[in-house]
Protein backbone atom coordinates (compact mmCIF):
# COMPACT_ATOMS: atom_id res chain seq x y z
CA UNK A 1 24.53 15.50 0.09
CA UNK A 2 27.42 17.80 -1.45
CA UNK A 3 29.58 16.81 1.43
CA UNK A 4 28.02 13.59 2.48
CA UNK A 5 26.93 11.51 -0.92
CA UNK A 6 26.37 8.88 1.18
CA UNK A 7 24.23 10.36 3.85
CA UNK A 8 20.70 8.00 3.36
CA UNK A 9 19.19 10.16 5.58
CA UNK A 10 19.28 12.82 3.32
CA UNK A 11 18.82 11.31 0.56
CA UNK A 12 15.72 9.71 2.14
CA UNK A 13 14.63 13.00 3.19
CA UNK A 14 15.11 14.53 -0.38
CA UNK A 15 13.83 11.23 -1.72
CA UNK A 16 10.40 11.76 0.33
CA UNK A 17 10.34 15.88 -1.10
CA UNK A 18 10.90 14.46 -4.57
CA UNK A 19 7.92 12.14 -3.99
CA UNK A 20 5.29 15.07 -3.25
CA UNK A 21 6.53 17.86 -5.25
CA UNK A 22 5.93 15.20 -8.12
CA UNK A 23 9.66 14.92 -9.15
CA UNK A 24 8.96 10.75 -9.62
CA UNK A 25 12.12 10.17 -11.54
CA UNK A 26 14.44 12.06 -9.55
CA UNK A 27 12.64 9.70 -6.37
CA UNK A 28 13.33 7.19 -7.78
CA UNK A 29 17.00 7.67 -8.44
CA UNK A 30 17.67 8.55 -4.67
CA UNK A 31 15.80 5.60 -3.50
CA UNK A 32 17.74 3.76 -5.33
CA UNK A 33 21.00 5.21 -4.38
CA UNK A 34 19.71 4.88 -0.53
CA UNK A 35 19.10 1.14 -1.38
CA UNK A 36 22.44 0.91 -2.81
CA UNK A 37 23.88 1.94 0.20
CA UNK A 38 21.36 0.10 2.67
CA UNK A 39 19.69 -2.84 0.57
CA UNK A 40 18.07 -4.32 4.20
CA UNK A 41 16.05 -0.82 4.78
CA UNK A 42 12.43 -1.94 4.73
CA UNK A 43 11.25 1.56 4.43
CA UNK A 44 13.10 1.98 1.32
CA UNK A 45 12.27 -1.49 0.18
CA UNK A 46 8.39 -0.67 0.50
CA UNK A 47 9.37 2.64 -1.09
CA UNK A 48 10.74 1.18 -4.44
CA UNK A 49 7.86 -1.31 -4.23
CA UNK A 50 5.24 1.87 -4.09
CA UNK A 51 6.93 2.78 -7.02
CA UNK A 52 6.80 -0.27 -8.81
CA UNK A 53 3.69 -0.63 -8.30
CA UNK A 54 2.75 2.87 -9.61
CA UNK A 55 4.23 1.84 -13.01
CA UNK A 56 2.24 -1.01 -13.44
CA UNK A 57 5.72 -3.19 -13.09
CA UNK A 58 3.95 -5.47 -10.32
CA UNK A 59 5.86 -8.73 -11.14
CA UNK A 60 9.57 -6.42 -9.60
CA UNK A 61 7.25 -4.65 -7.19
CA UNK A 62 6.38 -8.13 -5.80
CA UNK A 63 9.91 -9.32 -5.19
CA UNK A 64 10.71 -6.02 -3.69
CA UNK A 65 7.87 -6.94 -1.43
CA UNK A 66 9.05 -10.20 -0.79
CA UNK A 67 12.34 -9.27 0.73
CA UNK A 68 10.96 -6.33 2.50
CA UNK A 69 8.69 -9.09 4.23
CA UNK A 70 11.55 -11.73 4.45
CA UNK A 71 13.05 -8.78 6.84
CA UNK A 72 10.02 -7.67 8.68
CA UNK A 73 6.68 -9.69 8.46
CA UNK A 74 5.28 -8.64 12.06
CA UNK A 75 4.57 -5.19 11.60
CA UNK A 76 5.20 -4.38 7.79
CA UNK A 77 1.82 -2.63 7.42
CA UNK A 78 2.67 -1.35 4.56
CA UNK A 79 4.14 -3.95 2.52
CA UNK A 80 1.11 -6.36 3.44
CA UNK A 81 -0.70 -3.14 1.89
CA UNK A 82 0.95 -2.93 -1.10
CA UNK A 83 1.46 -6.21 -1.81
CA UNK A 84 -2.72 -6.74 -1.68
CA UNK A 85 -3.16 -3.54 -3.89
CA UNK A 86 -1.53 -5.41 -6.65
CA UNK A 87 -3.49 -8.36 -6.05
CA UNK A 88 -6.23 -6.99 -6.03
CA UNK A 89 -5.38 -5.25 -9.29
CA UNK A 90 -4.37 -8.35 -10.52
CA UNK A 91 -7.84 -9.93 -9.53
CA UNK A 92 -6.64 -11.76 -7.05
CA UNK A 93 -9.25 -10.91 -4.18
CA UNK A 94 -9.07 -13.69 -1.67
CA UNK A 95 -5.18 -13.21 -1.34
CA UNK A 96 -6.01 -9.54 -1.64
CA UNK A 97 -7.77 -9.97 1.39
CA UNK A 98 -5.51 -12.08 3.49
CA UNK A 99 -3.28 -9.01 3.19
CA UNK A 100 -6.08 -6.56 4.11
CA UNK A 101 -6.41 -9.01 7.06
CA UNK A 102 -2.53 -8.72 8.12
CA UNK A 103 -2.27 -4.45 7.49
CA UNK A 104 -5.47 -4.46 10.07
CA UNK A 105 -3.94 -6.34 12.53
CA UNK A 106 -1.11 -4.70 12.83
CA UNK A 107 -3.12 -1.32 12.38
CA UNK A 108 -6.70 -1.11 12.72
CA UNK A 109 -6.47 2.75 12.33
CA UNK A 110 -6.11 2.54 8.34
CA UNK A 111 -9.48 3.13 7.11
CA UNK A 112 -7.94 2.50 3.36
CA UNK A 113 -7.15 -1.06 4.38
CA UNK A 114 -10.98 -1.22 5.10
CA UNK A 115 -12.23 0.34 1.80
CA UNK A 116 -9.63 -1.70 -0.47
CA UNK A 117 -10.85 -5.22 2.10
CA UNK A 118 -14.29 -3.97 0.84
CA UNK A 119 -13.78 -3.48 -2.71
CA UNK A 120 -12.58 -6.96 -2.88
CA UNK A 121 -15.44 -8.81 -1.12
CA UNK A 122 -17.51 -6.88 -3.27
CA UNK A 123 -15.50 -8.18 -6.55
CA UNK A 124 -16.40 -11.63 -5.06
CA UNK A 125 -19.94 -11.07 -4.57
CA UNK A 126 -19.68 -10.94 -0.39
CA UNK A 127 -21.69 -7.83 0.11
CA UNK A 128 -22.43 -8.38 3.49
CA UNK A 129 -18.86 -8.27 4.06
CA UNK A 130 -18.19 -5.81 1.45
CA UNK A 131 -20.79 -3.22 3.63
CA UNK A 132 -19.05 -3.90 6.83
CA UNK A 133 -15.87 -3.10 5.53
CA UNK A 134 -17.23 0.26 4.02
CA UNK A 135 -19.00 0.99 7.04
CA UNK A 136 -15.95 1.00 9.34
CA UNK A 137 -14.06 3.18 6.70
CA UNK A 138 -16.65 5.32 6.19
CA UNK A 139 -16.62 5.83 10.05
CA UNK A 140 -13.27 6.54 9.97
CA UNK A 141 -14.21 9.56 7.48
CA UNK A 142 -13.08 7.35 4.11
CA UNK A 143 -15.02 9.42 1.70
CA UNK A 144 -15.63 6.95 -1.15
CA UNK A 145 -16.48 4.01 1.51
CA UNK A 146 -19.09 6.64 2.77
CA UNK A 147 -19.72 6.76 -0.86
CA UNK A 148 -20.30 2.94 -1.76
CA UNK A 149 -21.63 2.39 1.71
CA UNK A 150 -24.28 4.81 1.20
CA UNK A 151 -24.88 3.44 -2.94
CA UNK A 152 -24.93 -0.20 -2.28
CA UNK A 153 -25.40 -0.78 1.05
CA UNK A 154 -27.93 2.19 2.25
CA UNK A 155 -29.51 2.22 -0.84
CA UNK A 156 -29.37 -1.19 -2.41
CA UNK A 157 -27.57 -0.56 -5.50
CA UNK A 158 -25.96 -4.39 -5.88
């Protein structure tokens, strides 16, 4: 980046190593500047909107997400993931749950989209659906849907 500034590879690269070595604030500087330089990138538009979202600051995390999806709806995974995390921390459970729907269409390989699908039926009182949803992430080794599976469903904690 000393001799490229404006390399977004590297700064998504040193973006990503900021991100798991727990540097958050120095992530979220380099996303930024990679947005600055690419504002279409939906991997760095679902990045900024992770990071919303991990500061509580759904309402901008939201309109991150929108544009993200504006740009890629068919197989934006992870922006119909994020986006139903926050509403499903913002109680919203059936829209929650449309998203949930969407992230397992395009990949029914993510066993959190199954827990998280669960957790809301189960906020609406749907255990039957609740239990399926925990059973298929449990099976996909989801340790707290083997968890609530085995609580609720195996053992009839409702």
């Amino acid at each position: 980046l000393r001799d490229v500034p404006n390399d977004i590879y590297a700064l998504m690269g040193r973006a990503a190593v900021y991100r798991e070595i727990g540097m958050m604030n120095e992530h979220k500087q380099d996303v930024d500047a990679a947005l600055m330089i690419d504002g279409n990138s939906v991997t760095l538009l679902n990045d900024k909107a992770k990071y919303l979202e991990s500061d509580k600051d759904y309402a901008k995390s939201l309109a991150v997400l929108k544009k993200s999806l504006k740009i890629n709806s068919k197989d934006n995974a992870e922006a119909y993931y994020t986006r139903g995390w926050i509403y499903a921390n913002q109680g919203r459970f059936k829209e929650a749950i449309q998203d949930f729907d969407k992230v397992i269409a395009i990949d029914y390989t993510l066993a959190k989209a199954y827990y998280t699908r669960g957790i809301c039926h189960m906020e609406l009182g749907d255990t039957d659906d609740a239990c399926r949803n925990f059973e298929i992430a449990k099976n996909m080794g989801h340790v707290k849907a083997e968890y609530l599976h085995h609580l609720n469903c195996e053992f009839g904690a409702w």
